[in-house]
Protein backbone atom coordinates (compact mmCIF):
# COMPACT_ATOMS: atom_id res chain seq x y z
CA UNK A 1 96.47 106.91 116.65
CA UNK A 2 93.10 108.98 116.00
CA UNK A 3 91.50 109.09 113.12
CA UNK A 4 92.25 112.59 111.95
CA UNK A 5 96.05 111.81 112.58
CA UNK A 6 95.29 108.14 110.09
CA UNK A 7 93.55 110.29 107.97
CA UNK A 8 96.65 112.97 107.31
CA UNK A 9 99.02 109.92 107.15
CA UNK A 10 96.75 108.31 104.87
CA UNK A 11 97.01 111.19 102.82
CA UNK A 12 100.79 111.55 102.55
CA UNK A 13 101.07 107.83 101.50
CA UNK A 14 98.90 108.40 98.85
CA UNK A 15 101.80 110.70 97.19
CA UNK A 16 103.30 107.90 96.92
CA UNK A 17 101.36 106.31 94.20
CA UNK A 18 101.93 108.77 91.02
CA UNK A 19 99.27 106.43 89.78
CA UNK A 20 96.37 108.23 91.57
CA UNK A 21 97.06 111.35 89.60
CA UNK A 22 96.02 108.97 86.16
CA UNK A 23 93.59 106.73 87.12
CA UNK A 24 91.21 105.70 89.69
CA UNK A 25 92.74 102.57 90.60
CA UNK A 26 90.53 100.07 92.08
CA UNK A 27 92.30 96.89 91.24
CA UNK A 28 94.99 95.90 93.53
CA UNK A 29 93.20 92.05 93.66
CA UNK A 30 94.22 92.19 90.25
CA UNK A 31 97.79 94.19 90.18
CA UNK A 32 99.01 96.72 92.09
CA UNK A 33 101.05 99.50 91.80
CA UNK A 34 104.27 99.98 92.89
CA UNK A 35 105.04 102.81 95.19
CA UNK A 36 108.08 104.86 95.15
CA UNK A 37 110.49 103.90 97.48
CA UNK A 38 110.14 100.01 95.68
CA UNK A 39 110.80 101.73 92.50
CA UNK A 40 113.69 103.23 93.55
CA UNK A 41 114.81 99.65 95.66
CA UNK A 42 114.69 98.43 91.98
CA UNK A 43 116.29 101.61 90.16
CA UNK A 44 119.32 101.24 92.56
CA UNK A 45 120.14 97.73 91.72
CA UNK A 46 120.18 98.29 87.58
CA UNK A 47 122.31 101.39 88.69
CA UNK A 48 124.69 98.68 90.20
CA UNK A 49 124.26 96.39 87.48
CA UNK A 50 125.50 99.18 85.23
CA UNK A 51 128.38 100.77 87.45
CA UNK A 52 129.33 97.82 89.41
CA UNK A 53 128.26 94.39 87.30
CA UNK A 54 128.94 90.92 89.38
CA UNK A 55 131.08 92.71 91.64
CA UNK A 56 128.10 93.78 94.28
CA UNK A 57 127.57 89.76 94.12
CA UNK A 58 128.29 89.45 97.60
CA UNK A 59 126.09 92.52 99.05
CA UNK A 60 123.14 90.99 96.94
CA UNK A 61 123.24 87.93 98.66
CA UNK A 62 123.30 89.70 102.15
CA UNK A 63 120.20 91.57 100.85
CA UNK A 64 118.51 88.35 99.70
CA UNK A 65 119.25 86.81 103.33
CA UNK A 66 118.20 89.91 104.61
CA UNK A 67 114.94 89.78 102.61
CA UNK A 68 113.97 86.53 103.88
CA UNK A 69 114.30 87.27 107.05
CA UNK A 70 112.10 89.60 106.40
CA UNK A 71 109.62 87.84 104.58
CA UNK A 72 109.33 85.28 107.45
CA UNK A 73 108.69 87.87 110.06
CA UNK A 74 105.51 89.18 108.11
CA UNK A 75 103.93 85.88 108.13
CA UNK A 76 105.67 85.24 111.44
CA UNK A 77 107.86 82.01 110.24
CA UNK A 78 111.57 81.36 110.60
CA UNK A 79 113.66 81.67 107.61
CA UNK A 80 114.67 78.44 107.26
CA UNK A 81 111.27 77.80 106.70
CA UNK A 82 110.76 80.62 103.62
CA UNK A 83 111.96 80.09 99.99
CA UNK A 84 111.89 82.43 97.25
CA UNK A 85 109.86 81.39 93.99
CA UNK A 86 108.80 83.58 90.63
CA UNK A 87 105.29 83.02 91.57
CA UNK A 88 102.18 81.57 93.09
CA UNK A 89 102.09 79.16 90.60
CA UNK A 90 105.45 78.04 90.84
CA UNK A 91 104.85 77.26 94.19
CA UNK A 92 102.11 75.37 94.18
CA UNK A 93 103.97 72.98 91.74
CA UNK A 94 106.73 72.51 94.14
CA UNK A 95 103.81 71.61 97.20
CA UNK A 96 101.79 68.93 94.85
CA UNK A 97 104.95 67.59 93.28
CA UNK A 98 105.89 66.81 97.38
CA UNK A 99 102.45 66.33 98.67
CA UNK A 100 100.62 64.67 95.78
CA UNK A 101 101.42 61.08 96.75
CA UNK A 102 99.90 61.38 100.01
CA UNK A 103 96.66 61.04 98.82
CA UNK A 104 93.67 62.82 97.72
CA UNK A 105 93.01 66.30 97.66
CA UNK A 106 90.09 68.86 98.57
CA UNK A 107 89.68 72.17 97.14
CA UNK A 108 86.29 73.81 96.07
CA UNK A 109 85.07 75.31 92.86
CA UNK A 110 86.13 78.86 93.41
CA UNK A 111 89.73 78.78 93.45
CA UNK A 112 91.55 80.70 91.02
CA UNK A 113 93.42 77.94 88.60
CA UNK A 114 96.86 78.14 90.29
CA UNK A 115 95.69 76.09 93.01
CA UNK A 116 94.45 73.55 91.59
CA UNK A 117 96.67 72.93 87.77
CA UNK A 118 99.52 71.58 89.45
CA UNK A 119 97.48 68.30 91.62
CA UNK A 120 95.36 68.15 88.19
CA UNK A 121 99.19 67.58 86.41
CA UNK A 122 100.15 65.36 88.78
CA UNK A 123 96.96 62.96 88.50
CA UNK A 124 95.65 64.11 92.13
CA UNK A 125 92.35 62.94 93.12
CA UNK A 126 90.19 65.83 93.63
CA UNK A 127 87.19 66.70 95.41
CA UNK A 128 85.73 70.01 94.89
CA UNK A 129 83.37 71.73 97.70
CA UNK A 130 80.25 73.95 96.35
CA UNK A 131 80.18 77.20 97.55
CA UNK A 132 77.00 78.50 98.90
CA UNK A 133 76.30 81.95 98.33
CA UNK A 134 80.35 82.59 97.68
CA UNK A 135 81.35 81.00 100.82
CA UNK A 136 83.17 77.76 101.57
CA UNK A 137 81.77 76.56 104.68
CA UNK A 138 83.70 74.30 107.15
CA UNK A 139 81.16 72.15 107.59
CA UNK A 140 80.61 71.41 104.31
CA UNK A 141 85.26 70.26 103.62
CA UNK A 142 84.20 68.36 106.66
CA UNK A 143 81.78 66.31 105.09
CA UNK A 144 83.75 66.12 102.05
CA UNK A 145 86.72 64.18 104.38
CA UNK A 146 86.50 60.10 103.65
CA UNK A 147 89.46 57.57 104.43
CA UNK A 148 91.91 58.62 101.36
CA UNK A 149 91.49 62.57 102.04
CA UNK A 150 95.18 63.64 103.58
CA UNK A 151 95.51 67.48 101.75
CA UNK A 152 93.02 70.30 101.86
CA UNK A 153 94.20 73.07 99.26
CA UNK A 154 92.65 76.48 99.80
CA UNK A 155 92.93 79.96 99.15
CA UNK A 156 92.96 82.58 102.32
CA UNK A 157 90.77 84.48 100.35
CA UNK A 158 88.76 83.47 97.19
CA UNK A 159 89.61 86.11 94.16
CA UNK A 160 85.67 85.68 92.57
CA UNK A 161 83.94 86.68 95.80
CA UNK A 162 86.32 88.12 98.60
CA UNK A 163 85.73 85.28 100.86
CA UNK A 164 87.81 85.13 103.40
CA UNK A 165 88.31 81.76 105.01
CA UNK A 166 88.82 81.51 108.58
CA UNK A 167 92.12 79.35 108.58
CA UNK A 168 92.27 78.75 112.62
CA UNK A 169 88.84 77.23 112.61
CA UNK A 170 89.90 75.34 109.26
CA UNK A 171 93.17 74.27 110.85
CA UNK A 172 91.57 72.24 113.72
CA UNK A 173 89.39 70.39 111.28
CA UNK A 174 92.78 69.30 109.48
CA UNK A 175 94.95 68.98 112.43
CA UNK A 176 91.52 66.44 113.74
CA UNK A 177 91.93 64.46 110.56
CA UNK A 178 95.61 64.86 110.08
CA UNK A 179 95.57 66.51 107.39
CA UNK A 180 97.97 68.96 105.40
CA UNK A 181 96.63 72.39 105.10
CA UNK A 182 97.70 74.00 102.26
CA UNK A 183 97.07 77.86 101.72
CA UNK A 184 97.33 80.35 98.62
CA UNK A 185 97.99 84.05 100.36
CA UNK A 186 97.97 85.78 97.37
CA UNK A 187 94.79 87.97 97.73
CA UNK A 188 95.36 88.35 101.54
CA UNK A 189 99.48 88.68 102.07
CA UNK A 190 99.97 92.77 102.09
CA UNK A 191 96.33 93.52 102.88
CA UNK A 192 95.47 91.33 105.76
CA UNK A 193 96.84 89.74 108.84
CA UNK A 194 98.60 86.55 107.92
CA UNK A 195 100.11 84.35 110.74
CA UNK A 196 101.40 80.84 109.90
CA UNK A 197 101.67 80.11 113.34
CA UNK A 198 98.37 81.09 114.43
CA UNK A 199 96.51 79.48 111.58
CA UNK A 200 98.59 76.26 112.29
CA UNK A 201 99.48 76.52 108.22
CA UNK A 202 101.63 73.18 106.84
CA UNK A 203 102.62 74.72 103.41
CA UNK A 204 101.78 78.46 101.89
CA UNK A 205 102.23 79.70 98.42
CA UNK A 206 102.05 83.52 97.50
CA UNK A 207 103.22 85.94 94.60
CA UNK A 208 104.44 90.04 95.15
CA UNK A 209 102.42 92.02 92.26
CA UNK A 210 99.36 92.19 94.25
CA UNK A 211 98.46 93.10 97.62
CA UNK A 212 102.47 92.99 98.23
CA UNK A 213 103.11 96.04 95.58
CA UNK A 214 106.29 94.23 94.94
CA UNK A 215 106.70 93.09 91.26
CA UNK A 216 106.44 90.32 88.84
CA UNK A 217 108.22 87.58 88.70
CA UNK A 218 108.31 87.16 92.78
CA UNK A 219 106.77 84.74 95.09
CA UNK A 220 107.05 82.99 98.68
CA UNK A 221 106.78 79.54 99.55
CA UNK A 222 106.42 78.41 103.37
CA UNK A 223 107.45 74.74 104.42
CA UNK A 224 106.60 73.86 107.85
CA UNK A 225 110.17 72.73 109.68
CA UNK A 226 108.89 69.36 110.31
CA UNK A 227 108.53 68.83 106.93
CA UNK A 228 111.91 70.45 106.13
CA UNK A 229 113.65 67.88 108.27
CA UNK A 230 112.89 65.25 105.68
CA UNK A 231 114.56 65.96 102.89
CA UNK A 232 114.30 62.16 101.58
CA UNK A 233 110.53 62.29 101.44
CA UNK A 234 109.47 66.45 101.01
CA UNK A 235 112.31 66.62 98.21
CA UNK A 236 111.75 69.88 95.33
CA UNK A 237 110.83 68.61 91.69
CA UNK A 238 113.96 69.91 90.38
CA UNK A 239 117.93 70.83 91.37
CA UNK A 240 120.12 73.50 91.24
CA UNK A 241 123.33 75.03 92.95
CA UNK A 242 121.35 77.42 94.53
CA UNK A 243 119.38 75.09 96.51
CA UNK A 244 122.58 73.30 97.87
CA UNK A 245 123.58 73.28 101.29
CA UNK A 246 126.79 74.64 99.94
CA UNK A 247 126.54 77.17 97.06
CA UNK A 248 130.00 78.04 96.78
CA UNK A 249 131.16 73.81 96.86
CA UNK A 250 130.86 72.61 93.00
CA UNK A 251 130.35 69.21 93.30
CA UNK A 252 129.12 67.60 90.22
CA UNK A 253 129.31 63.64 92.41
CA UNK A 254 126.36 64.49 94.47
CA UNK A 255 123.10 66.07 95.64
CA UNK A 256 123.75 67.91 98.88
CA UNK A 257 120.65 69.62 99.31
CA UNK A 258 119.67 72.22 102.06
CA UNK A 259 118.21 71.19 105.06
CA UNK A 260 115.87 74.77 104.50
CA UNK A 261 113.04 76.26 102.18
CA UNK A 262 116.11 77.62 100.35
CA UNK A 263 116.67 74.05 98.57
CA UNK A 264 113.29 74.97 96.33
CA UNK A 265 115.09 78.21 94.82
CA UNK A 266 116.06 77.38 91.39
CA UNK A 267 118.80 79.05 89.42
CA UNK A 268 120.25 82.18 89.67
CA UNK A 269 118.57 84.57 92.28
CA UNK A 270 116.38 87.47 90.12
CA UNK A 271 118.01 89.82 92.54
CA UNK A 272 115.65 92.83 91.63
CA UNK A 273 112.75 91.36 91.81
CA UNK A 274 113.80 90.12 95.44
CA UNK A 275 114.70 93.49 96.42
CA UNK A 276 111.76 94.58 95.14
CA UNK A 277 110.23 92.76 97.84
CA UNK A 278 111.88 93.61 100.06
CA UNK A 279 111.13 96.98 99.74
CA UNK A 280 107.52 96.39 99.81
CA UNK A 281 107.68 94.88 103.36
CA UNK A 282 109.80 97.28 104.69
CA UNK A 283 107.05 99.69 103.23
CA UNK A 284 103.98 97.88 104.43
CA UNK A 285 105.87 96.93 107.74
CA UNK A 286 106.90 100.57 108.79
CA UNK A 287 102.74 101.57 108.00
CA UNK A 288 101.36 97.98 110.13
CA UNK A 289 99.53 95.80 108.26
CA UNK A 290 96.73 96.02 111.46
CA UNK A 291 96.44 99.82 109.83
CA UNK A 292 96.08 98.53 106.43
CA UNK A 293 93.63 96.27 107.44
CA UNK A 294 91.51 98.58 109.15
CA UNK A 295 92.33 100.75 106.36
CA UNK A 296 90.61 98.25 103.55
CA UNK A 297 87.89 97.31 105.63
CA UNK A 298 86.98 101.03 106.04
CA UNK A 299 86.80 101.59 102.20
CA UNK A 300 84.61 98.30 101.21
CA UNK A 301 82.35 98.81 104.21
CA UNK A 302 82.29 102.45 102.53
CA UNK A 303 81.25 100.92 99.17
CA UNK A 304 79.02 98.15 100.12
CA UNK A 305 77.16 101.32 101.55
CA UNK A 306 76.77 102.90 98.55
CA UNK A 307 75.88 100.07 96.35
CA UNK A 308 73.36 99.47 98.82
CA UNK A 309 71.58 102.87 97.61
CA UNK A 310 71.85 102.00 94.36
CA UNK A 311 70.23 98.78 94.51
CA UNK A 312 72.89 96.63 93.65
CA UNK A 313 73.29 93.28 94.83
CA UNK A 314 77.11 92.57 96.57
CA UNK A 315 78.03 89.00 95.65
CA UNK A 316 80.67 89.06 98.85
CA UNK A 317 79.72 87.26 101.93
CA UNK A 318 79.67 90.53 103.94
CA UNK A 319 77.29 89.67 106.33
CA UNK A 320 79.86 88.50 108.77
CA UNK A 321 83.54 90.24 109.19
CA UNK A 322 85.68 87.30 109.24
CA UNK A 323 84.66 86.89 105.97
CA UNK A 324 85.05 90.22 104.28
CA UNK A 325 88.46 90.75 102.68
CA UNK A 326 89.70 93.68 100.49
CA UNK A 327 87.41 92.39 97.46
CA UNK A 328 83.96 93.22 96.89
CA UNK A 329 81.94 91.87 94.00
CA UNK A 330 78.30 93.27 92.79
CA UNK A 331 76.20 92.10 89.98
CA UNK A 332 75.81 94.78 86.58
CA UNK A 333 74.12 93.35 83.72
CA UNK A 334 76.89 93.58 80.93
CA UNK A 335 79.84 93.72 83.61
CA UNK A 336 82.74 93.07 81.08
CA UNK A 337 81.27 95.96 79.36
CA UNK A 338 80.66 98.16 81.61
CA UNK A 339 84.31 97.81 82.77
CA UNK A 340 85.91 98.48 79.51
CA UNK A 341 83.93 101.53 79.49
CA UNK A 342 85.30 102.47 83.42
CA UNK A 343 88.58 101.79 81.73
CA UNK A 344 88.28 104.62 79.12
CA UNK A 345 87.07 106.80 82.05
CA UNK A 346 90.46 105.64 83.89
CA UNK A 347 88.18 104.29 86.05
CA UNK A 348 90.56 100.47 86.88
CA UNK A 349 88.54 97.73 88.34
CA UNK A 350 87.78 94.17 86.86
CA UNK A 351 85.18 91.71 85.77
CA UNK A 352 85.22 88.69 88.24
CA UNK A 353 82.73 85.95 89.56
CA UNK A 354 79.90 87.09 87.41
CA UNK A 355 79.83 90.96 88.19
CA UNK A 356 82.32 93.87 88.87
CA UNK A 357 85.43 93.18 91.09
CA UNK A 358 86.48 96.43 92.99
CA UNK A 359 89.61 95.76 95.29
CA UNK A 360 90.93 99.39 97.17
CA UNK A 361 94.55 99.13 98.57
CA UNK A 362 95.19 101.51 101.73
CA UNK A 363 96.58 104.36 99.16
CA UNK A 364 92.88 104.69 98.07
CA UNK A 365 90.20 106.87 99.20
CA UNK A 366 86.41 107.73 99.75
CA UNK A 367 87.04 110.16 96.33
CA UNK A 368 88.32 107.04 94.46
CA UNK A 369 84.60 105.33 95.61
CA UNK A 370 82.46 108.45 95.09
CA UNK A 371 84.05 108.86 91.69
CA UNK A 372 83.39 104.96 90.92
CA UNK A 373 79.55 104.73 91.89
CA UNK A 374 79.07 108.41 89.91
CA UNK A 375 79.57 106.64 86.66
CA UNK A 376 78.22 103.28 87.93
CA UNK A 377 75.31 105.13 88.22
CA UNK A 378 74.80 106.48 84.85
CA UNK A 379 75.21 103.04 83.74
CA UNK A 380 71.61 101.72 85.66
């Protein structure tokens, strides 16, 4: 595809993000917007609800199978091995409530809090890597590793800085020590490429309002198969019909869990929002998330250029491309400030990691930057 030909289509997907004509969103590591056709995925269920009630029961399921199936292909998984959650958090509750007696646990000092509450509930012992310059070196978890080490919780990309970790060297460190390698994808899933298999992941955790431009109130958990087989030992912290290996058997004499992610789904399904989702994917799938990629990485290196002229110093490892991600992060004296004034401008980005957060989604342009660093600059 040539560039003119990206830049057209580029174009045309941006009309479908009525929030462009409002604001300059810059956000998305924050929350996204959601595009048309997932509004109208989510439109077309209340119109059931309303018209139809329980009786599409049966078509919603399909659709939830259907989304999972889905779900796994994008991170390239099998089903079995995907479960539906309302969020990142909720996940990585579920993963320490299974994985915290193993033993102790290494993280580092940038991850956002969702990572790291749940081993912190569960009395986890914790070591936490400095970061040097916003990066989390291997080297550095490696040294970290002593005789009661067995988990390594990390994010695929650090929300503060935009540093993006590279999971396949990571994974050989932890598949050297035997360790589990636990991930949070929620500021790379829908804006990167994501592969469980190729960065030999053991357990993931994600949500759908960001990168995903899903909604709230969604998330993904991957379980390695291995670990599925177990269901004795890798058991979820709670039960519910839903996760039984029978749905439609009520059987109040005994736990009959599924042998699949599916036995960490609690409650009734929240149909929507997992439409919603699966909306998204279909979305990002049909534009490749290679494009998007390329896309992102177009508009930061576009950025980090103009910053440059302004004399601003980037906080983001961008040095090296394995580490850039869709986040970039300079230093403004007064940052909060400055982007509660941006916000009365409808200018949208955030204060993060000491300085200004901007995070473009593929629906943004160069205009949405030049527009940015034109006010930035009467702020200097």
């Amino acid at each position: 595809m040539s560039r003119d030909v990206n830049m057209r289509s580029w174009q045309k997907i941006r009309k479908d993000f009525p929030v462009t004509r409002r604001y300059t969103y810059l956000a998305n590591a924050a929350i996204s917007p959601t595009p048309r056709p997932v509004v109208q995925e989510i439109l077309k269920f209340y119109n059931d609800m309303l018209n139809h009630a329980g009786s599409r029961w049966p078509d919603w399921i399909k659709e939830m199978e259907h989304t999972r199936d889905l779900c796994a292909k994008f991170i390239n998984a099998s089903s079995d091995e995907v479960g539906f959650t309302h969020s990142t958090s909720e996940g990585m509750n579920i993963i320490a409530h299974m994985l915290h007696p193993k033993g102790a646990v290494i993280s580092n000092e940038l991850e956002f809090p969702s990572s790291i509450l749940p081993w912190l509930n569960r009395g986890s012992d914790i070591h936490f890597v400095k970061s040097k310059n916003g990066r989390i070196l291997k080297q550095d978890i490696s040294d970290a590793i002593n005789s009661k080490t067995k988990l390594v919780v990390i994010s695929h990309v650090q929300y503060s800085t935009g540093f993006r970790q590279d999971l396949v060297d990571l994974s050989e460190l932890t598949r050297k020590h035997g360790l589990f390698l636990i991930v949070n994808s929620t500021q790379s899933l829908g804006a990167l490429h994501f592969d469980v298999k190729e960065f030999n992941v053991d357990f993931m955790a994600s949500n759908g309002h960001k990168w995903l431009l899903s909604s709230f109130g969604i998330g993904t958990i991957f379980v390695k198969r291995e670990y599925l087989e177990n269901v004795t030992e890798f058991h979820p912290p709670f039960y519910s019909q839903l996760g039984q290996k029978e749905r439609d058997v009520f059987n109040n004499s005994k736990i009959n869990m599924s042998a699949t992610a599916s036995r960490f789904e609690l409650g009734s399904p929240h149909f929507c929002n997992i439409l919603s989702l699966k909306a998204a994917i279909e979305y990002i799938s049909k534009i490749g998330i290679n494009y998007i990629e390329r896309r992102i990485l177009h508009l930061t290196s576009y950025l980090v250029d103009k910053l440059a002229k302004l004399n601003l110093e980037v906080i983001s490892p961008i040095e090296e491309e394995k580490w850039r991600s869709g986040i970039i992060v300079f230093k403004m004296q007064g940052a909060d400030e400055i982007v509660r004034k941006l916000e009365r401008k409808r200018i949208i980005v955030s204060a993060r990691g000491g300085g200004i957060r901007v995070s473009p989604h593929f629906y943004n342009d160069e205009k949405d930057i030049d527009l940015l660093i034109q006010k930035i600059r009467t702020f200097i």
